[in-house]
Protein backbone atom coordinates (compact mmCIF):
# COMPACT_ATOMS: atom_id res chain seq x y z
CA UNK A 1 0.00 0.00 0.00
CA UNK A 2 1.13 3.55 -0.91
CA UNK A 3 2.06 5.71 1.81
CA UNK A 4 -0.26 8.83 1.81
CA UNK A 5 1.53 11.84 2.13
CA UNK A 6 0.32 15.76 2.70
CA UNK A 7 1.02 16.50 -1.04
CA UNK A 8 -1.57 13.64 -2.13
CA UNK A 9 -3.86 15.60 -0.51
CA UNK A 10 -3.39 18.70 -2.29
CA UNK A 11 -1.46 17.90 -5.65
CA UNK A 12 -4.59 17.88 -7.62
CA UNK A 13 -5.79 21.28 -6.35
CA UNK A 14 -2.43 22.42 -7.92
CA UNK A 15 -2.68 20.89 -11.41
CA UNK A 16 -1.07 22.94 -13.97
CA UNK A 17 -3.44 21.53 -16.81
CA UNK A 18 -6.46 22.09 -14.42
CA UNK A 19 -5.62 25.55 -13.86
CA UNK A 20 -5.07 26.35 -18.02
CA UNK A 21 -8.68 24.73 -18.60
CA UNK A 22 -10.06 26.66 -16.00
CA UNK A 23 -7.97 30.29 -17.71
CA UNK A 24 -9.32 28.93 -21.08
CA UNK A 25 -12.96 28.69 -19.96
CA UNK A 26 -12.70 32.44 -17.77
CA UNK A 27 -11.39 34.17 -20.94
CA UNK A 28 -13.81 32.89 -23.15
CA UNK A 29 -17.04 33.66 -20.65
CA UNK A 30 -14.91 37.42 -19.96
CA UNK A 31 -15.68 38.26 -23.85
CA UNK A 32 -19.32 38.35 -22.91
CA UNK A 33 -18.64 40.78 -19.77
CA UNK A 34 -20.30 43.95 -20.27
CA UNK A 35 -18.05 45.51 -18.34
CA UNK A 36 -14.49 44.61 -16.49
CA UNK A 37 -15.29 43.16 -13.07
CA UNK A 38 -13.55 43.75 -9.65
CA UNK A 39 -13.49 41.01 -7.51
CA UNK A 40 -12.26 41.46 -3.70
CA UNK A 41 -10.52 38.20 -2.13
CA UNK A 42 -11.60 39.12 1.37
CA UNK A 43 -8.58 36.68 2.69
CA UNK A 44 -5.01 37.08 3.06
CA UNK A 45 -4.53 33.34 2.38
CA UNK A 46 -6.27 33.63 -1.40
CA UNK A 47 -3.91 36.98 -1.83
CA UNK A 48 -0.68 34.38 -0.82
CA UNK A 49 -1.94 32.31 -3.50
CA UNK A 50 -2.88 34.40 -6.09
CA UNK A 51 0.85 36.04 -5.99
CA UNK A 52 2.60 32.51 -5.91
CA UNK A 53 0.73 30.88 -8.78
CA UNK A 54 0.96 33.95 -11.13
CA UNK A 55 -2.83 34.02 -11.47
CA UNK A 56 -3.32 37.42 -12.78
CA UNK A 57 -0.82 36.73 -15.48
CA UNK A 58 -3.68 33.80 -16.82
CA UNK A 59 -6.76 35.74 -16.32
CA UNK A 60 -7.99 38.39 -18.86
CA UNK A 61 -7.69 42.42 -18.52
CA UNK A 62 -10.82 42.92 -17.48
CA UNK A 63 -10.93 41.06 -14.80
CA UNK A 64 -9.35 42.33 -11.60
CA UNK A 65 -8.26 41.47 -8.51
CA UNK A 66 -8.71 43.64 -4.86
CA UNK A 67 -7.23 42.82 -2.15
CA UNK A 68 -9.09 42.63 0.93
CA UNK A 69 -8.64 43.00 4.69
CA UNK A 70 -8.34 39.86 5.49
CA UNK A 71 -5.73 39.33 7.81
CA UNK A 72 -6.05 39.71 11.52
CA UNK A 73 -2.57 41.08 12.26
CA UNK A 74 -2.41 43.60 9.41
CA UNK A 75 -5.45 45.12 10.40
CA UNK A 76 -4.70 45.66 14.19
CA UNK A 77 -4.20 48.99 14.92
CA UNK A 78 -1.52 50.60 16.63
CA UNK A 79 -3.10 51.30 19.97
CA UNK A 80 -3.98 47.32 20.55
CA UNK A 81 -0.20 46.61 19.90
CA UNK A 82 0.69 49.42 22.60
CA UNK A 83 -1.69 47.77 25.10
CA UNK A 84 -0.12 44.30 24.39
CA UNK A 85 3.82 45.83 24.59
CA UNK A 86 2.67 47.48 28.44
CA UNK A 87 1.12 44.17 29.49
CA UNK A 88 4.23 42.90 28.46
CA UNK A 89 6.59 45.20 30.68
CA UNK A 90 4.23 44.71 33.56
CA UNK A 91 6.34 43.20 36.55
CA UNK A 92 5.85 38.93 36.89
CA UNK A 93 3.75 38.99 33.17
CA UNK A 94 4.38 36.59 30.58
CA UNK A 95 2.34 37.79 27.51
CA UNK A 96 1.04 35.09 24.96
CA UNK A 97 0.22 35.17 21.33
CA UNK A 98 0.20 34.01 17.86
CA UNK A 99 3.44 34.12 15.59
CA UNK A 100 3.03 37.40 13.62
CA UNK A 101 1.80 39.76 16.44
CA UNK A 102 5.46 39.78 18.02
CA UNK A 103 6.73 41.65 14.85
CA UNK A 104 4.39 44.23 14.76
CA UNK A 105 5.50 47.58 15.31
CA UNK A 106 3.68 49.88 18.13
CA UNK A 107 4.37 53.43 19.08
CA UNK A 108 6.57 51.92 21.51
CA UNK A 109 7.94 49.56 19.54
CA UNK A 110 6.87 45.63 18.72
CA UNK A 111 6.77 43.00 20.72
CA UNK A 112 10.00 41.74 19.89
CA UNK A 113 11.71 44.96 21.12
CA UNK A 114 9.47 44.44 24.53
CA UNK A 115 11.11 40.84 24.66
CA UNK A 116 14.86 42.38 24.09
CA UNK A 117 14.09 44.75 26.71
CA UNK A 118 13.48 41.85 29.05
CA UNK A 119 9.81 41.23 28.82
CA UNK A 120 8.66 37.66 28.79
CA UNK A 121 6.71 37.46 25.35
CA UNK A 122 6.32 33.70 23.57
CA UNK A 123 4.40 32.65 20.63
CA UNK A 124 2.00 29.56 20.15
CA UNK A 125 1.03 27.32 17.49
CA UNK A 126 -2.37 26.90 19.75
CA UNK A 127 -3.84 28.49 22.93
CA UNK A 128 -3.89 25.82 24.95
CA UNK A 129 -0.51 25.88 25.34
CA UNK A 130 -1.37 28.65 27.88
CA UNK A 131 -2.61 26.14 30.48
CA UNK A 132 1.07 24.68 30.44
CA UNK A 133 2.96 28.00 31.03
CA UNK A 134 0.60 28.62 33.46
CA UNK A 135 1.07 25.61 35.05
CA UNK A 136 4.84 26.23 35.19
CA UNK A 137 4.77 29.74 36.57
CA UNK A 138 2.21 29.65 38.93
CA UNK A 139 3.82 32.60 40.38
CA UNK A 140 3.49 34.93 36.90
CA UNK A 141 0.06 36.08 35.43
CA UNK A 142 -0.15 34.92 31.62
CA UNK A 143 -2.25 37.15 29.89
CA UNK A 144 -3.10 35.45 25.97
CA UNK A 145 -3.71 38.03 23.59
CA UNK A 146 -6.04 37.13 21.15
CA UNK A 147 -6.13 37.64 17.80
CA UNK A 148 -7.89 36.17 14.79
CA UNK A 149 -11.45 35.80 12.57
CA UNK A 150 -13.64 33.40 13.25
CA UNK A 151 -11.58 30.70 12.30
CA UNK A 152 -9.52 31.06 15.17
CA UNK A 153 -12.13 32.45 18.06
CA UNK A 154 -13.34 28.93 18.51
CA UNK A 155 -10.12 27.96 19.84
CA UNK A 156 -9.37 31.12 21.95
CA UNK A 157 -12.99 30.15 23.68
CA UNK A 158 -12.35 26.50 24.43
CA UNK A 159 -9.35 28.12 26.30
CA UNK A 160 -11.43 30.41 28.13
CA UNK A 161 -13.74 27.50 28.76
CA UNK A 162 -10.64 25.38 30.30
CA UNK A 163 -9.88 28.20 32.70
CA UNK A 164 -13.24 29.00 34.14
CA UNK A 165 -14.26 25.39 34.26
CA UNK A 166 -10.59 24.32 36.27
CA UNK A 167 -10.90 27.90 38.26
CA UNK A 168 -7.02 28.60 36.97
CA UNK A 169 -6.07 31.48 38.62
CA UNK A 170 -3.20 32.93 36.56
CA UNK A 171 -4.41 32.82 33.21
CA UNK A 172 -6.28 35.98 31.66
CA UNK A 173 -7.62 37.48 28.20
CA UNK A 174 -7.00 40.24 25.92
CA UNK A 175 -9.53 39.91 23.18
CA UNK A 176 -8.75 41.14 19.40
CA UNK A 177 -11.33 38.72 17.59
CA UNK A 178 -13.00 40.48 14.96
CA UNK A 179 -15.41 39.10 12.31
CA UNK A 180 -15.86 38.86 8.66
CA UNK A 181 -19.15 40.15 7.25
CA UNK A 182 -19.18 43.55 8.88
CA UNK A 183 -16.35 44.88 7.35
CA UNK A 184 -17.10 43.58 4.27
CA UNK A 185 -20.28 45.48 4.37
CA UNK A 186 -17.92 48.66 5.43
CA UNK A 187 -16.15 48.14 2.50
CA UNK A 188 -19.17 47.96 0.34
CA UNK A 189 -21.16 51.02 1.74
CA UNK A 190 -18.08 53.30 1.32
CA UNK A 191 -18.39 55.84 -1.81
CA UNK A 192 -15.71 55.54 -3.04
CA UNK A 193 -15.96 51.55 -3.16
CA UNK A 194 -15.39 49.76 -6.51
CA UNK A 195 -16.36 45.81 -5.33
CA UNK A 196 -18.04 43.96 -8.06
CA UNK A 197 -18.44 40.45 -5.90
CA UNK A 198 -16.28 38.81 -3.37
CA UNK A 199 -14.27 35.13 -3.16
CA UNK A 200 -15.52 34.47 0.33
CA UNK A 201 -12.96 33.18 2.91
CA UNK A 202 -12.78 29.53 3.32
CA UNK A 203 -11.36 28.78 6.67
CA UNK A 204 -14.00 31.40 8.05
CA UNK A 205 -16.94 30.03 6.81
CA UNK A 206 -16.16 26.63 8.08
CA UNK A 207 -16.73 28.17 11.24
CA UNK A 208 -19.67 30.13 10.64
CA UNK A 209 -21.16 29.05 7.65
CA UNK A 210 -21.96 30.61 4.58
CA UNK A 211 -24.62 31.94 5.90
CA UNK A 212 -22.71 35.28 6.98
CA UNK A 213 -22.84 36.04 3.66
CA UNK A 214 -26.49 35.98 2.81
CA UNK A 215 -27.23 39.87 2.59
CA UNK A 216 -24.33 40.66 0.43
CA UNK A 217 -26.23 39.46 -3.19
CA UNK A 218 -29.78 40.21 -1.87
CA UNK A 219 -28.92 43.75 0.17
CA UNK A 220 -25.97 45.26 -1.53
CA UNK A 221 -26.15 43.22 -4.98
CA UNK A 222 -22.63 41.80 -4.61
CA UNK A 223 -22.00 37.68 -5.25
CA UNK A 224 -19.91 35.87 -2.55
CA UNK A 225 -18.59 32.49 -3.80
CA UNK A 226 -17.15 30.76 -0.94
CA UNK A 227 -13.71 29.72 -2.35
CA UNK A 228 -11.05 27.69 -0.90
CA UNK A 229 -7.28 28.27 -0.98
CA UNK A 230 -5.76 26.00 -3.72
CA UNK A 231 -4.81 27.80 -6.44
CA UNK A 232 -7.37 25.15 -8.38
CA UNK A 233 -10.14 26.51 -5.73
CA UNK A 234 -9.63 30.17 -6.68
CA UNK A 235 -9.61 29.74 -10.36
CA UNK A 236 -12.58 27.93 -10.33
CA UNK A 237 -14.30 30.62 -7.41
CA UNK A 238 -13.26 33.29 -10.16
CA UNK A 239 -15.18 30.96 -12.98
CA UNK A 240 -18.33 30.75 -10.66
CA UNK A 241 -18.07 34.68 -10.26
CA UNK A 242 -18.20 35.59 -13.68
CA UNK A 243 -20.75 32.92 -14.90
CA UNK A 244 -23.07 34.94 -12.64
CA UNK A 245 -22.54 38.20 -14.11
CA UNK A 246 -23.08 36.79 -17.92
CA UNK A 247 -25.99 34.92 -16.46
CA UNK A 248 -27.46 37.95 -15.16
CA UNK A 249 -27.29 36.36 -11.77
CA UNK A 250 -26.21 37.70 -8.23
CA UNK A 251 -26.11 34.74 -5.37
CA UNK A 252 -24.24 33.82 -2.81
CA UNK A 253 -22.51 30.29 -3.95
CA UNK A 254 -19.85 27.12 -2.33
CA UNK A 255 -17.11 26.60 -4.13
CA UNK A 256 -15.45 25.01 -1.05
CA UNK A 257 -18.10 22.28 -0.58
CA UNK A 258 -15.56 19.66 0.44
CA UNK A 259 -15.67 21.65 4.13
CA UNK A 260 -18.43 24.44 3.73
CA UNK A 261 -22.01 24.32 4.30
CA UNK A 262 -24.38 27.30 4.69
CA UNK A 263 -24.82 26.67 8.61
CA UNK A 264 -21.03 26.10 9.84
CA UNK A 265 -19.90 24.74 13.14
CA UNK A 266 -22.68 24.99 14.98
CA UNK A 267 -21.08 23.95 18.21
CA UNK A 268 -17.98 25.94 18.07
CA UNK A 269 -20.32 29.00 17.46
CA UNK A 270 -22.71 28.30 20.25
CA UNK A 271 -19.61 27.87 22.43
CA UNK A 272 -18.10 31.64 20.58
CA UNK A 273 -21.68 32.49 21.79
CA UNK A 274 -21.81 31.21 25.60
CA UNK A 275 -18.24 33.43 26.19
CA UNK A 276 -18.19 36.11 23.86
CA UNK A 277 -19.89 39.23 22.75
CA UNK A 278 -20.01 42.02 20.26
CA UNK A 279 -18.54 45.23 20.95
CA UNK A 280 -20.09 48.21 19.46
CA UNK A 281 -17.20 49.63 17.95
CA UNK A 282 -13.84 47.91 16.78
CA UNK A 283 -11.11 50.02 15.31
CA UNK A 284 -9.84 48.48 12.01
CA UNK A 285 -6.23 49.84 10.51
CA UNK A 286 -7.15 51.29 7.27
CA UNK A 287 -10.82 51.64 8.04
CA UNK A 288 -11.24 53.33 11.56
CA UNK A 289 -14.52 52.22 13.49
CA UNK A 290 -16.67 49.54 12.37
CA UNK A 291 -19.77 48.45 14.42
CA UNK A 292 -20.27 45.30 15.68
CA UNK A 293 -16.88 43.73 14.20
CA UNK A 294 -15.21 42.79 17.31
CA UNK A 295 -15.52 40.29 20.08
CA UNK A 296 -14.67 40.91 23.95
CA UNK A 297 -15.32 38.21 27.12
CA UNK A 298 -18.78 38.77 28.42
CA UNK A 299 -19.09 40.71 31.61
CA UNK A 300 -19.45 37.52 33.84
CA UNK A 301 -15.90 36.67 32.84
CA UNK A 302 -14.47 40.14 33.89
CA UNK A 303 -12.24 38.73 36.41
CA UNK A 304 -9.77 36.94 33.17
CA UNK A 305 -10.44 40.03 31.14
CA UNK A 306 -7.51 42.02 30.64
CA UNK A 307 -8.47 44.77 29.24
CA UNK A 308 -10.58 45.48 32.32
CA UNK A 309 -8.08 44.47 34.70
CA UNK A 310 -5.55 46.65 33.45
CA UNK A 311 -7.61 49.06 31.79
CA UNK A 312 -5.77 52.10 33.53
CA UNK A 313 -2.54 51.52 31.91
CA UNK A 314 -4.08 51.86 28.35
CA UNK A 315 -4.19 55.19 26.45
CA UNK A 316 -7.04 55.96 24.80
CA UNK A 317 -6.16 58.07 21.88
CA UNK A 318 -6.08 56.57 18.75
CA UNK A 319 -2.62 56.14 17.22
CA UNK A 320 -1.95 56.76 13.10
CA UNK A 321 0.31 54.98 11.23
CA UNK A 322 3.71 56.03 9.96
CA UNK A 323 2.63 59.00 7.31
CA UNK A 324 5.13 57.40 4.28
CA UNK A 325 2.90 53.59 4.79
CA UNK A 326 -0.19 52.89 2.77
CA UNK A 327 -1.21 49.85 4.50
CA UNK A 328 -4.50 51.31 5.49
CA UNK A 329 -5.41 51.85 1.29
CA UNK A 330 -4.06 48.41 1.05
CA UNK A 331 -6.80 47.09 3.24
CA UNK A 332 -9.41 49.01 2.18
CA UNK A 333 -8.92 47.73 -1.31
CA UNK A 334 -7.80 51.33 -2.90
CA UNK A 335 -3.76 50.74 -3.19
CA UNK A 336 -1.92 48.20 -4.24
CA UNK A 337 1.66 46.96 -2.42
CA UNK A 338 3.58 48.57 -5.37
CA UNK A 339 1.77 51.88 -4.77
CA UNK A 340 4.09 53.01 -2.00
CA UNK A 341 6.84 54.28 -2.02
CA UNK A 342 8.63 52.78 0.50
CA UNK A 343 7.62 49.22 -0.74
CA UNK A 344 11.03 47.14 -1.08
CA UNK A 345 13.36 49.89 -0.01
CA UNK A 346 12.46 51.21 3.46
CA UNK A 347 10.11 48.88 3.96
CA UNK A 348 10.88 45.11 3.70
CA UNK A 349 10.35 42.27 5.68
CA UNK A 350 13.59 42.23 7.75
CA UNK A 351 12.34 45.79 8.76
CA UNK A 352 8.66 46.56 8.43
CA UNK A 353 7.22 49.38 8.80
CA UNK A 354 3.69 48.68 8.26
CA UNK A 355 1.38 45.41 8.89
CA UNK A 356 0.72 44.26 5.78
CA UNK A 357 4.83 43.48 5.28
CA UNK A 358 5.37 41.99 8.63
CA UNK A 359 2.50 39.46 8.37
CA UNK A 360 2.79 36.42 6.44
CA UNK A 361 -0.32 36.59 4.96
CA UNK A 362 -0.07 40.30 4.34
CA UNK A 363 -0.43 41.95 0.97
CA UNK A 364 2.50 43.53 0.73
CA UNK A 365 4.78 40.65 1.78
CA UNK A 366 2.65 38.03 -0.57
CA UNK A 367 3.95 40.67 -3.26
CA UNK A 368 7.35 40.86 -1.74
CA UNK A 369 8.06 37.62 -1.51
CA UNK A 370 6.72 36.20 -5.11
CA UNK A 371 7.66 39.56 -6.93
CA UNK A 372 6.54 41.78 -10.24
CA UNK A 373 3.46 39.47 -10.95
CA UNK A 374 1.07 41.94 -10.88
């Protein structure tokens, strides 16, 4: 018997023949486009893989490709990264997160710097590897900072579930969770917006379903096609887009039907339910205030919530970015990586200066690191 290995599980989702059919078909329906089409890919995943694979380079002129703001750390503002460096300096803190956060830069500085200045900052693959560190410094207060759509909220409130449940005292919660559909509809109420449809994030909507997408073709006339990350997945979710346009049709449609349904996880959203709640206002970079877009503990868990606990040490002024750095335009869709002028000189990824280069599923270092494709 064969041996399976990760590649047989994704080889055919990378096809090179596959991906020409699917070119040849797109050109021939774009001829019967009445006019060129803009297509946001609301996830920094599908921007990774549209850079690698070249798939501009096989699609026709007039269609065109957005990027979205679909990656958590890019759009963090500057403020949350200042709360998470002064949690880190606190006295007996170790402060918790996810790979890219540690890079980002802050008014003070990034994590990193906080971590060369003697703070205790780690990374984790997954959350509950908080319990552990807590476990081993009973003495220090861990404080995870959250980050993260959907797709990764789930796991952020099993933790949360682990800690009230065992009563572990040392473990607490800054929450940056922020969710899909509401600043897409930001994006698509804005004047000066130029969205023809949307390839709906995949990882997301195995979470919540497909449903989250439901008003975008009946309320603001946009299709979503749910679309998963394969290069295969996208060329095909670009296919299903502009069939509806020729077919003078505007629906929300799965692509990614090998995970996606249009009701999700229902039990990792009732538990996202049981421990979290919207806030009314969540600062995006790039986009400023967007209702109902972020997540923070419920009030009954105030006594792991870290932004209450600490709440005096936080300034509450917002803070811009760096005056030369687009990143903002970049995640509202309006600029491209190659628009600034500090793209691959100043700004690289050995020293960032916005988000979208120091995140690994940023724009600007998808176009950094696979070069003049577009």
């Amino acid at each position: 018997m064969q041996e399976l290995q990760l590649k047989n599980l994704y080889d055919d989702f990378r096809d090179g023949e596959t991906i020409k059919a699917y070119a040849k078909i797109i050109a021939e329906d774009a001829k019967k486009l009445e006019k060129p089409i803009n297509i946001m890919e609301v996830c920094g995943g599908h921007t990774h893989t549209i850079m690698k694979f070249g798939l501009p380079q096989l699609l026709p002129s007039n269609i065109n490709f957005i990027h979205g703001p679909g990656c958590p750390v890019c759009i963090m503002p500057k403020e949350r990264i200042d709360h998470a460096y002064v949690l880190a300096m606190q006295e007996n803190v170790i402060l918790v997160t996810l790979g890219d956060m540690i890079k980002v830069p802050g008014s003070n500085g990034s994590l990193q710097d906080a971590r060369a200045k003697g703070a205790d900052v780690r990374f984790v693959y997954s959350p509950m590897e908080c319990i552990k560190i807590a476990k081993e410094n009973p003495d220090k207060k861990v404080i995870f900072f959250a980050i993260g759509f959907e797709t990764t909220t789930p796991m952020t409130a099993v933790l949360v579930a682990q800690v009230v449940q065992k009563k572990i005292p040392n473990i607490f919660f800054h929450i940056n969770h922020v969710t899909v559909p509401e600043v897409m509809s930001e994006l698509v109420n804005r004047e000066d917006s130029d969205i023809d449809a949307f390839l709906g994030p995949s990882h997301v909507s195995v979470i919540s379903g497909a449903k989250i997408y439901d008003a975008f073709p009946k309320k603001y006339g946009r299709p979503v096609v749910v679309t998963g990350f394969e290069p295969v997945d996208v060329m095909q979710g670009i296919s299903m887009i502009v069939k509806q346009f020729i077919e003078k049709r505007c629906e929300l449609e799965i692509q990614y039907k090998r995970l996606v349904n249009h009701d999700g996880n229902l039990k990792a959203q009732a538990l996202i339910e049981k421990y979290f709640e919207k806030v009314s206002l969540f600062r995006w970079r790039g986009l400023g205030n967007v209702p109902e877009s972020g997540l923070k503990l419920r009030d009954a868990f105030a006594e792991y919530d870290a932004e209450v606990i600490y709440k005096d040490l936080f300034l509450v002024a917002e803070v811009e970015d760096h005056k030369l750095c687009i990143c903002g335009d970049i995640l509202r869709g309006m600029a491209k990586p190659k628009d600034c002028t500090i793209f691959g000189t100043v700004c690289k990824p050995t020293t960032p200066i916005g988000s979208c280069m120091v995140s690994s599923e940023g724009a600007c270092a998808a176009y950094y690191k696979y070069g003049n494709l577009l």
